[in-house]
PDB file of N, CA and C in Angstrom:
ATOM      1  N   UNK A   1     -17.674  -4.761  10.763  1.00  0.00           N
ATOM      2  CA  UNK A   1     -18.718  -5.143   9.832  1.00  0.00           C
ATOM      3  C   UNK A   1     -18.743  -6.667   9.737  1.00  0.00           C
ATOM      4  N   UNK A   2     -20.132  -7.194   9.818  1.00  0.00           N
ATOM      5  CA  UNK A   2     -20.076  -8.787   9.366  1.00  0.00           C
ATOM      6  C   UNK A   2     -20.256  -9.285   7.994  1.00  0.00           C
ATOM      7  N   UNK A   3     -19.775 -10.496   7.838  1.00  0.00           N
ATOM      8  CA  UNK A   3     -20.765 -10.760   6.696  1.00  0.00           C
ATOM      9  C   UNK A   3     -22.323 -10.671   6.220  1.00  0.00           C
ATOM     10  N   UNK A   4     -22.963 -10.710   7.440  1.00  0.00           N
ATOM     11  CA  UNK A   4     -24.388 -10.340   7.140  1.00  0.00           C
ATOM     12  C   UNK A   4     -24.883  -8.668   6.455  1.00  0.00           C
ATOM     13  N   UNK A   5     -23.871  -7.516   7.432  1.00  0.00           N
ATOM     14  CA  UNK A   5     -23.988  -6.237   6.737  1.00  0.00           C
ATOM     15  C   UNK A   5     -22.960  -6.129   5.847  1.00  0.00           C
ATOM     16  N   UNK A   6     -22.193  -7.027   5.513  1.00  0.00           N
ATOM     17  CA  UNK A   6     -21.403  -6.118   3.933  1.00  0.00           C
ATOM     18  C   UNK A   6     -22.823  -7.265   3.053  1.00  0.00           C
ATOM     19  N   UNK A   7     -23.502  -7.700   2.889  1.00  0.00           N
ATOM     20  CA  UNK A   7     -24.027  -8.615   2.282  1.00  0.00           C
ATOM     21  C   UNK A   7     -25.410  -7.409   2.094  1.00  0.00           C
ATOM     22  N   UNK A   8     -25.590  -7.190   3.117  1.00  0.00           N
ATOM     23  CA  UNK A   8     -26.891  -6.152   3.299  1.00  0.00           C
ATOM     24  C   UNK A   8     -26.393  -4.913   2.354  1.00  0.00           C
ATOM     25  N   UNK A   9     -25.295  -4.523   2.990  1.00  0.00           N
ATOM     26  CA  UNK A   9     -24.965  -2.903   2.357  1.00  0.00           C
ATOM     27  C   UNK A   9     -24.638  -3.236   0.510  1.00  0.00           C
ATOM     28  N   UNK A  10     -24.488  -4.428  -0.037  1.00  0.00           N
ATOM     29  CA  UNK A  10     -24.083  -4.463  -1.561  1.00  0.00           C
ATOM     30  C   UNK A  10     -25.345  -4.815  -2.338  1.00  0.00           C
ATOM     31  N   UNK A  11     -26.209  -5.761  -1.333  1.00  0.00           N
ATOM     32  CA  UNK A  11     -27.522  -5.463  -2.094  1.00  0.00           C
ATOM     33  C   UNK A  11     -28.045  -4.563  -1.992  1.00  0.00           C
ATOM     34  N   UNK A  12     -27.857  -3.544  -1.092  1.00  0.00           N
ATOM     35  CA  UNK A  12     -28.381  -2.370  -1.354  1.00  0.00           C
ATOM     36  C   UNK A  12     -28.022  -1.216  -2.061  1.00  0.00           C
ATOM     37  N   UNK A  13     -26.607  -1.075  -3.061  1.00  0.00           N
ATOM     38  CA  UNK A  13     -25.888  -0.567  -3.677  1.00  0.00           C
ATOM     39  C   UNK A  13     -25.938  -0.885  -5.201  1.00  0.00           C
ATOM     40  N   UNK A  14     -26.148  -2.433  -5.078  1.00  0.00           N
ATOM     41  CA  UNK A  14     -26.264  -3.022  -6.760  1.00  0.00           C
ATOM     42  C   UNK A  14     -27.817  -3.450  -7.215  1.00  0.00           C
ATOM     43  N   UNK A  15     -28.749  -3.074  -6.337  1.00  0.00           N
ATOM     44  CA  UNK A  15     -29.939  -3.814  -6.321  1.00  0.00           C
ATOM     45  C   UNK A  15     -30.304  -5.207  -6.656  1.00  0.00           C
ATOM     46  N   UNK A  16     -29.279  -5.770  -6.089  1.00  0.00           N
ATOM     47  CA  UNK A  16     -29.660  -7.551  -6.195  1.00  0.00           C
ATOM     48  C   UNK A  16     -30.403  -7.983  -5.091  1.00  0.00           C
ATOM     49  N   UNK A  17     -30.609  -9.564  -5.015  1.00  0.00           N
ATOM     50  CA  UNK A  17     -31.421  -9.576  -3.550  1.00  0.00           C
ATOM     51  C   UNK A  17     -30.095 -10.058  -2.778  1.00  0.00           C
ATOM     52  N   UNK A  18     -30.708 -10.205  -1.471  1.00  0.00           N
ATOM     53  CA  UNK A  18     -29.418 -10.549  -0.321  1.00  0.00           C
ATOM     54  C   UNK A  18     -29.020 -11.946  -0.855  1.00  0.00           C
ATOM     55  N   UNK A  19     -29.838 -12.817  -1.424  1.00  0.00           N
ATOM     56  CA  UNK A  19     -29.276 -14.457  -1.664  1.00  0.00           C
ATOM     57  C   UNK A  19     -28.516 -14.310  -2.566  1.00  0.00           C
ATOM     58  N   UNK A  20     -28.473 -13.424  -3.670  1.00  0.00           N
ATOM     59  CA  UNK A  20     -27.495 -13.504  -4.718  1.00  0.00           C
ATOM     60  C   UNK A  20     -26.604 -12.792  -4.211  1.00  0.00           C
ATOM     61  N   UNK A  21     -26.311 -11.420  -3.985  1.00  0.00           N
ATOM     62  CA  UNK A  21     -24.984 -11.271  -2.891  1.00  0.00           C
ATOM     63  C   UNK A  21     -24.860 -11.999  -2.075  1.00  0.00           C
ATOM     64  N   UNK A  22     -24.731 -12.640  -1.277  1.00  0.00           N
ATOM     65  CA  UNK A  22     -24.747 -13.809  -0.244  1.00  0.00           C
ATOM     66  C   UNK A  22     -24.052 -15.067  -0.978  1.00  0.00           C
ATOM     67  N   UNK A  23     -24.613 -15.350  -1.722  1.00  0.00           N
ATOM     68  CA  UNK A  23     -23.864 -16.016  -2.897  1.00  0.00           C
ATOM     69  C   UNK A  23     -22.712 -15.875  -3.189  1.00  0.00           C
ATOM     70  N   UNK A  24     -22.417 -14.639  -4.526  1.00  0.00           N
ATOM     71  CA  UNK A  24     -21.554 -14.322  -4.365  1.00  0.00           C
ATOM     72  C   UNK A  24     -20.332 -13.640  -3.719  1.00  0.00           C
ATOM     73  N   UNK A  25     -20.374 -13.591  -2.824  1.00  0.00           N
ATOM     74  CA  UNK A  25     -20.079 -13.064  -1.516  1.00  0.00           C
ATOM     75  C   UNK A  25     -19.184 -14.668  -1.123  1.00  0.00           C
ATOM     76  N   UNK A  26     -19.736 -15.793  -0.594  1.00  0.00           N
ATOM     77  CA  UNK A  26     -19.339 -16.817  -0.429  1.00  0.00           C
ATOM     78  C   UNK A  26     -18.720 -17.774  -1.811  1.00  0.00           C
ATOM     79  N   UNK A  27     -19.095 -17.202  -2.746  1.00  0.00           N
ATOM     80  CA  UNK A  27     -18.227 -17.522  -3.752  1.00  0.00           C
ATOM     81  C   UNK A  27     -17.189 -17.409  -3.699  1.00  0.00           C
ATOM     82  N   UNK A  28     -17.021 -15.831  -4.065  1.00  0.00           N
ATOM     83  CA  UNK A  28     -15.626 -14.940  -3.793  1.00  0.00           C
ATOM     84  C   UNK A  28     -14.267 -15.772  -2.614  1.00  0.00           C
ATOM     85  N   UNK A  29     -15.158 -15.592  -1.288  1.00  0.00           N
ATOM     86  CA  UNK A  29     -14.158 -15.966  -0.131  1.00  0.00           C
ATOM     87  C   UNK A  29     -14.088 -17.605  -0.682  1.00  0.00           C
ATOM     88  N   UNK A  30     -14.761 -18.531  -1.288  1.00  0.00           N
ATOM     89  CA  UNK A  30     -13.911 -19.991  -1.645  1.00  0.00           C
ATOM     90  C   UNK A  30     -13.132 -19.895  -2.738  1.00  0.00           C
ATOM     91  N   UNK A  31     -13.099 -19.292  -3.245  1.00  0.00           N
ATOM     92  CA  UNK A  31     -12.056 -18.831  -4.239  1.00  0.00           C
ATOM     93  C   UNK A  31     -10.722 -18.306  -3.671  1.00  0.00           C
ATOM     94  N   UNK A  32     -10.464 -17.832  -2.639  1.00  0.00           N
ATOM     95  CA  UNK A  32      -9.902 -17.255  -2.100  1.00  0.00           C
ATOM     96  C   UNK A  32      -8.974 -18.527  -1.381  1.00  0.00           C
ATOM     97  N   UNK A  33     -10.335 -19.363  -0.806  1.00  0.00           N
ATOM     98  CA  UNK A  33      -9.604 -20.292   0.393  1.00  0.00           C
ATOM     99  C   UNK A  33      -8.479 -20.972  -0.892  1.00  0.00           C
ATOM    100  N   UNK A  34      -9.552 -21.405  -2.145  1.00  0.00           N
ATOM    101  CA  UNK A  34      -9.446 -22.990  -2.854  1.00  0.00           C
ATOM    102  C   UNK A  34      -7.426 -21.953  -3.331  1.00  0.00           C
ATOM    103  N   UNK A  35      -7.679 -20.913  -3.799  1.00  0.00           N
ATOM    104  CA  UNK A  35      -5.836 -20.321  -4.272  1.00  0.00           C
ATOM    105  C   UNK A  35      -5.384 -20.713  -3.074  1.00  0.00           C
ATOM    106  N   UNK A  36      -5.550 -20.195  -1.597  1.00  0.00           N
ATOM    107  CA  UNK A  36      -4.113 -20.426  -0.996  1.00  0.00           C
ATOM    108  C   UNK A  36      -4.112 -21.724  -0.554  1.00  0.00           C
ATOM    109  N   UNK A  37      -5.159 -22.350  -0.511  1.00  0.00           N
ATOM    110  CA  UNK A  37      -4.899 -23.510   0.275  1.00  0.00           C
ATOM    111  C   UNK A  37      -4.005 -25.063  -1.189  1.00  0.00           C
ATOM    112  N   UNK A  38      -3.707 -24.210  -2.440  1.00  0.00           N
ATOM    113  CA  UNK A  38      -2.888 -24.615  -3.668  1.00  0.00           C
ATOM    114  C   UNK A  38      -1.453 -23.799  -3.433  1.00  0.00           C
ATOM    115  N   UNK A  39      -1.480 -23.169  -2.718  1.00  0.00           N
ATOM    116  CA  UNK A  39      -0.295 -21.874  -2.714  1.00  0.00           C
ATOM    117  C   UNK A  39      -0.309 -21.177  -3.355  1.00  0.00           C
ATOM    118  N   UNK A  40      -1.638 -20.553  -3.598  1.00  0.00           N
ATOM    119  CA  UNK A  40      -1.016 -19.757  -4.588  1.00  0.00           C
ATOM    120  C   UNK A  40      -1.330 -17.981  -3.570  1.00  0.00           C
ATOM    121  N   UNK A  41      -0.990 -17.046  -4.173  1.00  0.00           N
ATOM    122  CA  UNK A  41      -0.731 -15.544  -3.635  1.00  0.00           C
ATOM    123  C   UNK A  41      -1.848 -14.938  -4.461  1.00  0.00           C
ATOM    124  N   UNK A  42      -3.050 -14.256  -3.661  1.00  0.00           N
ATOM    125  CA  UNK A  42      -4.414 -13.520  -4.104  1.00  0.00           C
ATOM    126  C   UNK A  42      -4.047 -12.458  -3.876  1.00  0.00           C
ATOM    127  N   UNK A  43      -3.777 -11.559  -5.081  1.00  0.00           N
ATOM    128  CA  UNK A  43      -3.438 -10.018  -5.129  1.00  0.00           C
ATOM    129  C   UNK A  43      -4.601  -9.172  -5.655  1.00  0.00           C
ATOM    130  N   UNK A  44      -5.281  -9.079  -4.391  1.00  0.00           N
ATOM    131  CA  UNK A  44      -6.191  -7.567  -4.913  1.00  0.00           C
ATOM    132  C   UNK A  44      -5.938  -6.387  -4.394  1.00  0.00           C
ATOM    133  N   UNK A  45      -5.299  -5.228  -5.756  1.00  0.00           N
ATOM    134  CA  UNK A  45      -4.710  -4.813  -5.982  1.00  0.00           C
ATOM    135  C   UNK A  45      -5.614  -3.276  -6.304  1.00  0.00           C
ATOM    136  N   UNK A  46      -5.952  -2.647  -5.505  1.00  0.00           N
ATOM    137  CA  UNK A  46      -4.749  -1.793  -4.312  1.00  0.00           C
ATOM    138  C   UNK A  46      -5.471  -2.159  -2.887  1.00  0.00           C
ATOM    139  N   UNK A  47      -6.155  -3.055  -2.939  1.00  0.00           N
ATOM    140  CA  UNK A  47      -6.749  -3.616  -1.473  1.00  0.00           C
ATOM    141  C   UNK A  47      -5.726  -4.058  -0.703  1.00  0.00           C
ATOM    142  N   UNK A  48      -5.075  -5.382  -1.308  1.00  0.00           N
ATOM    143  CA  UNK A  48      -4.402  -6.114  -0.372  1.00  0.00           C
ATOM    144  C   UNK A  48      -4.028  -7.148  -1.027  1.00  0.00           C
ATOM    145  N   UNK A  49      -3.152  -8.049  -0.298  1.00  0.00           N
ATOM    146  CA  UNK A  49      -2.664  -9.720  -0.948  1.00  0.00           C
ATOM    147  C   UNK A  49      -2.818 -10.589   0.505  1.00  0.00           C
ATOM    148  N   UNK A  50      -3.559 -11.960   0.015  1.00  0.00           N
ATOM    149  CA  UNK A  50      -3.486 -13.193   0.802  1.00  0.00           C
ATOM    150  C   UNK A  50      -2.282 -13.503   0.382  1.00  0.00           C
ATOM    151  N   UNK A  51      -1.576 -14.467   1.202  1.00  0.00           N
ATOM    152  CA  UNK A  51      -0.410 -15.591   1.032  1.00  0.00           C
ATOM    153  C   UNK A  51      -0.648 -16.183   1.741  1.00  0.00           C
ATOM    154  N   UNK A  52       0.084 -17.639   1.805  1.00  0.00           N
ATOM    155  CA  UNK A  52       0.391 -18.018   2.628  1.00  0.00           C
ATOM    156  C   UNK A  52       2.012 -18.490   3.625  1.00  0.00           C
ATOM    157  N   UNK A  53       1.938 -18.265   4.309  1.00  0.00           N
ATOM    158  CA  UNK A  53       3.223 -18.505   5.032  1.00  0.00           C
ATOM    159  C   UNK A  53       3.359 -19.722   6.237  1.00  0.00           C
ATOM    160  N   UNK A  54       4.714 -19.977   5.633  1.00  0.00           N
ATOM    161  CA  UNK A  54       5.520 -21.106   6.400  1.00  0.00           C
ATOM    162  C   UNK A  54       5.772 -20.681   7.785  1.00  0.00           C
ATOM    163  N   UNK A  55       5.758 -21.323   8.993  1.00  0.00           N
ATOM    164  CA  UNK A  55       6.095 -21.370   9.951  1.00  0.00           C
ATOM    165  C   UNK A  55       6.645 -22.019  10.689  1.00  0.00           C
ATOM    166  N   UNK A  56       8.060 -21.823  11.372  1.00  0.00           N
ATOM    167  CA  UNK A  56       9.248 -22.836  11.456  1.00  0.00           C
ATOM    168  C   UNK A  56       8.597 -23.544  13.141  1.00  0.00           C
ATOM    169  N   UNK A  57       8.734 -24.888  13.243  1.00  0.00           N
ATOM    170  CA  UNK A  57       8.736 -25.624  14.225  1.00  0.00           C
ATOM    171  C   UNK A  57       9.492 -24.868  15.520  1.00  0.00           C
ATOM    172  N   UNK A  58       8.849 -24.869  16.939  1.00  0.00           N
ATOM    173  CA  UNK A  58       9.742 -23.753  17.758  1.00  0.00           C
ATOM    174  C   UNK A  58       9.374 -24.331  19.077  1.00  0.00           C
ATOM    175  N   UNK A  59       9.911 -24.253  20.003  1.00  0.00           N
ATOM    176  CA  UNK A  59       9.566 -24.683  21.400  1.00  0.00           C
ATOM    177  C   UNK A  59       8.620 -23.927  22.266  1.00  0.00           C
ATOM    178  N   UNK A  60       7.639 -23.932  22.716  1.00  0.00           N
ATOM    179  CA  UNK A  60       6.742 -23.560  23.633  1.00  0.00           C
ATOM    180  C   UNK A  60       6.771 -23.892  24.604  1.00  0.00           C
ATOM    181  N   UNK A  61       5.569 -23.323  25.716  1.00  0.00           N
ATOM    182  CA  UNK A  61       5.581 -23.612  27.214  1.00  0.00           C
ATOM    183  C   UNK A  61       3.906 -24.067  27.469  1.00  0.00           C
ATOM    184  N   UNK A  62       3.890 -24.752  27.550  1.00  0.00           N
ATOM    185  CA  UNK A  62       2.236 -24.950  28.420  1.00  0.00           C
ATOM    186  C   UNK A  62       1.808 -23.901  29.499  1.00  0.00           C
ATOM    187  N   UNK A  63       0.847 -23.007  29.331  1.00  0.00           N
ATOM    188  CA  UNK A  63       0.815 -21.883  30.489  1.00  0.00           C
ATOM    189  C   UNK A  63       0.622 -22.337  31.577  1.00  0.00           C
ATOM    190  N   UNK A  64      -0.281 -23.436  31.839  1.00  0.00           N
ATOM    191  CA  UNK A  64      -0.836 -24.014  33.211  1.00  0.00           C
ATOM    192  C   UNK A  64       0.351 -24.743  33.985  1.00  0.00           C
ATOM    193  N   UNK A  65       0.993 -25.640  33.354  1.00  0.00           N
ATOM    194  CA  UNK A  65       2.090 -26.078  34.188  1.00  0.00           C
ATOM    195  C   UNK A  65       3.428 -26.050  33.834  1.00  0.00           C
ATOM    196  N   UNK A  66       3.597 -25.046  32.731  1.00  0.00           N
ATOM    197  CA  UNK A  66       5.129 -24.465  32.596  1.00  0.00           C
ATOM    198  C   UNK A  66       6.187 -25.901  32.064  1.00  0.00           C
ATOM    199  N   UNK A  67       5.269 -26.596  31.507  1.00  0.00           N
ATOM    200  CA  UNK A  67       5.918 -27.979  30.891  1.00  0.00           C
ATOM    201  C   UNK A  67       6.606 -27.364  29.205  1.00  0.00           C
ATOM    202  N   UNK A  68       7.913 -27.140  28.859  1.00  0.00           N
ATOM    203  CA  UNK A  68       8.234 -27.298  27.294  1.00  0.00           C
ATOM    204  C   UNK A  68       7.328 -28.222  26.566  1.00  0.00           C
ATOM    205  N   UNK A  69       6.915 -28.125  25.410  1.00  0.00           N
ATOM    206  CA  UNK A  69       6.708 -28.650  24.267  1.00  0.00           C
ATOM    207  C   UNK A  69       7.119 -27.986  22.935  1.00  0.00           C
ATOM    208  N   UNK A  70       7.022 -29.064  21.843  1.00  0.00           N
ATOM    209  CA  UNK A  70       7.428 -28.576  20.577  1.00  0.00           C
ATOM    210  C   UNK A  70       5.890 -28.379  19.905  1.00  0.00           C
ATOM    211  N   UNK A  71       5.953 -27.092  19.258  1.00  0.00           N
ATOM    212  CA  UNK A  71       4.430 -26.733  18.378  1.00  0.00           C
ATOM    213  C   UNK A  71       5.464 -26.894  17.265  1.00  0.00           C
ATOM    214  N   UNK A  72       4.665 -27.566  15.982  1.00  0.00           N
ATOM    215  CA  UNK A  72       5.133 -28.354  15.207  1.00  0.00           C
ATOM    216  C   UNK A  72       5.039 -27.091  14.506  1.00  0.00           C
ATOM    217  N   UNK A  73       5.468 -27.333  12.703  1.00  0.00           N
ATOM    218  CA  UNK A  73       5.988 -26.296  11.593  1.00  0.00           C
ATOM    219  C   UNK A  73       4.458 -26.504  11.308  1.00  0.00           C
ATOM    220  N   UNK A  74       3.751 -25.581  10.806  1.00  0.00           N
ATOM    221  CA  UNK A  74       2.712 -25.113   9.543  1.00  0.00           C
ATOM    222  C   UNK A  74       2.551 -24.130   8.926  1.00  0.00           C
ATOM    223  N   UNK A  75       1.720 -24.252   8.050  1.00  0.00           N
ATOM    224  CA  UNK A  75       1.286 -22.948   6.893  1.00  0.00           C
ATOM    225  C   UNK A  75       0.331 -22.475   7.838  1.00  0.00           C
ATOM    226  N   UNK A  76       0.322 -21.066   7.124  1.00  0.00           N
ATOM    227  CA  UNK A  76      -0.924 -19.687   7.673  1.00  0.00           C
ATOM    228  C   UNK A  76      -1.109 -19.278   6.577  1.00  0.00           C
ATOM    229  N   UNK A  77      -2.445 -18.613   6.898  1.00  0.00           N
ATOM    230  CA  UNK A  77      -2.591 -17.518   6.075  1.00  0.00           C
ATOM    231  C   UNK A  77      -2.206 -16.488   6.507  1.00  0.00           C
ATOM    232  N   UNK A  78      -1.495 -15.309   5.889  1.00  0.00           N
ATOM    233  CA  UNK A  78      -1.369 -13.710   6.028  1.00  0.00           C
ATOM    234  C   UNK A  78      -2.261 -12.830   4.993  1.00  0.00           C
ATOM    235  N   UNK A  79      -2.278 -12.026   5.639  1.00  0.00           N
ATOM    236  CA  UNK A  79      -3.136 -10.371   4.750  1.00  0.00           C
ATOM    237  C   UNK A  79      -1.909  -9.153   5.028  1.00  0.00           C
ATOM    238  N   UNK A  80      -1.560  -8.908   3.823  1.00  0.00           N
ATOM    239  CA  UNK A  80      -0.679  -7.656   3.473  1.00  0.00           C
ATOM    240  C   UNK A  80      -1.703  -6.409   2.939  1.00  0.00           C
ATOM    241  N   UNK A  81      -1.795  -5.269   3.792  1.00  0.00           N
ATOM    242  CA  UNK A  81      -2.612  -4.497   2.948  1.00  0.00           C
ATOM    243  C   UNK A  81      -2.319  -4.058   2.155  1.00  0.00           C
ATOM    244  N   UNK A  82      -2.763  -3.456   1.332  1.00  0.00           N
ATOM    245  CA  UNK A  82      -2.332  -2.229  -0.453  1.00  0.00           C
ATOM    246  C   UNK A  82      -2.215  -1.005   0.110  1.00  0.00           C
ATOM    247  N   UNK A  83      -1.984  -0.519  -0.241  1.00  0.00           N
ATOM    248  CA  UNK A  83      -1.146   1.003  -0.553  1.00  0.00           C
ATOM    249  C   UNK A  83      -2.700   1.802  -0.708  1.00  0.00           C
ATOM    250  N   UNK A  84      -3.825   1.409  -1.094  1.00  0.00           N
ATOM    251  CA  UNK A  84      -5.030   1.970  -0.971  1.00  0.00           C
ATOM    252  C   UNK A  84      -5.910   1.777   0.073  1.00  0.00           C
ATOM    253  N   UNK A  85      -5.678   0.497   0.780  1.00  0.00           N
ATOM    254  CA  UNK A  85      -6.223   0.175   1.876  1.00  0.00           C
ATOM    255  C   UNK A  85      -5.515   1.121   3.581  1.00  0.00           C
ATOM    256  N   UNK A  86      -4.421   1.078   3.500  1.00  0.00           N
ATOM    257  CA  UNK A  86      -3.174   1.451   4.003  1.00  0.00           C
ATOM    258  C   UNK A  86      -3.996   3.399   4.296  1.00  0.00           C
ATOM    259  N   UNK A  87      -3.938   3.780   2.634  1.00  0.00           N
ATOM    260  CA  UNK A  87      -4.593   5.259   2.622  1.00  0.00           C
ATOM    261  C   UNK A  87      -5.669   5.663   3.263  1.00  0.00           C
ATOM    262  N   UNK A  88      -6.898   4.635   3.064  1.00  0.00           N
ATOM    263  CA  UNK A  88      -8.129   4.660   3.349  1.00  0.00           C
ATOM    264  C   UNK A  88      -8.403   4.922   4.276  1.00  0.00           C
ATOM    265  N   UNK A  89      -7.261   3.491   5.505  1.00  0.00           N
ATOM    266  CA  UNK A  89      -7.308   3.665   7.052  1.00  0.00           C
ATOM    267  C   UNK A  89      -7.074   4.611   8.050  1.00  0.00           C
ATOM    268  N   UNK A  90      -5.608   5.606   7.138  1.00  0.00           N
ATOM    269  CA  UNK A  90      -4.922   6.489   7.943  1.00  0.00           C
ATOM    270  C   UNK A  90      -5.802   8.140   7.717  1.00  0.00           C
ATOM    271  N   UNK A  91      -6.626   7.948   6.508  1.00  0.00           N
ATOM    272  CA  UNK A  91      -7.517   9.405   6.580  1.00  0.00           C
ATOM    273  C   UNK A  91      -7.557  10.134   5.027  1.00  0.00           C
ATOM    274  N   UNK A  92      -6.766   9.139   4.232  1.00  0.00           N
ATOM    275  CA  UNK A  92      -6.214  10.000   2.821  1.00  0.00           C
ATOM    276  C   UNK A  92      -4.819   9.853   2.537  1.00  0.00           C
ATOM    277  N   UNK A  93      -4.199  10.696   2.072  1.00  0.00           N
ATOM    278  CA  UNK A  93      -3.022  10.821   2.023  1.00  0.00           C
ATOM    279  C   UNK A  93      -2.079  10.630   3.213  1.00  0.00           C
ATOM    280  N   UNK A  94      -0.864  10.725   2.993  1.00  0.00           N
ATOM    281  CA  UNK A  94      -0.365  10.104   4.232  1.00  0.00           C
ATOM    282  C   UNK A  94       0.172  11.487   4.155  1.00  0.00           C
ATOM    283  N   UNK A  95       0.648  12.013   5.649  1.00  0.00           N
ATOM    284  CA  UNK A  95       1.507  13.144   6.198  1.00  0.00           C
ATOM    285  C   UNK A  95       2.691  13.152   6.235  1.00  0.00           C
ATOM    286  N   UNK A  96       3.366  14.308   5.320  1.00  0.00           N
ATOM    287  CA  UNK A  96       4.946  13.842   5.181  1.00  0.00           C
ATOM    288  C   UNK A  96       5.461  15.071   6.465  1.00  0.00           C
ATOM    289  N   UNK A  97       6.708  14.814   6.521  1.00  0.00           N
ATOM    290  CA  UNK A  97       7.330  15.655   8.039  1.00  0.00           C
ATOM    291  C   UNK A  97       7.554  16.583   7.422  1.00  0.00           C
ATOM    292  N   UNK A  98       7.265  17.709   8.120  1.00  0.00           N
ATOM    293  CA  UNK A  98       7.986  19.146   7.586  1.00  0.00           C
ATOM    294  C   UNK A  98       9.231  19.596   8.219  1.00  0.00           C
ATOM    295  N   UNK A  99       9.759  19.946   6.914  1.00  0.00           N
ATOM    296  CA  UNK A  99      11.197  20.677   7.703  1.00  0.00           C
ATOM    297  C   UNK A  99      11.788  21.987   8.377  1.00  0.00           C
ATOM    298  N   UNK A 100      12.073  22.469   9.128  1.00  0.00           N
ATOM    299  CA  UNK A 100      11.672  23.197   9.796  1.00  0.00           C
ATOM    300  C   UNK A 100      13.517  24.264   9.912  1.00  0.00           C
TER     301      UNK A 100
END
């Protein structure tokens, strides 16, 4: 799904027009950036959590001519899913083993 059809499919659910979902829509995701890019951890809850994570300085290879270099330390973003998102994907409930 893009942003153009989740934008399509919520104005068509809440009856707003596409510019005001669209809007808020791009609201939402700078809100999102403006927390982690402060550090802070976006828990939507049972969706999922943004963080961000540290990444330690490590030695690499140049593919083309197999030269070492160092790729320096930075932050990322990660996505942890929820326990509802997690459900959603696998079909429902999750399948426990039977004992036999």
């Amino acid at each position: 799904m893009t942003k153009a059809e989740l934008v399509d499919s919520l104005a068509a659910e809440t009856e707003l027009s596409k510019r005001v979902v669209g809007e808020l829509v791009d609201l939402f995701l700078d809100e999102i950036k403006e927390a982690l890019a402060k550090g802070d951890k976006v828990a939507l809850i049972p969706f999922g959590s943004f963080v961000v994570r540290d990444r330690k300085k490590r030695e690499g290879r140049n593919p083309k001519t197999g030269a070492k270099l160092m790729i320096p330390a930075r932050r990322v973003p990660a996505f942890t899913a929820g326990k509802g998102l997690k459900e959603a994907v696998a079909g429902g409930k999750k399948k426990r083993a039977t004992k036999r």
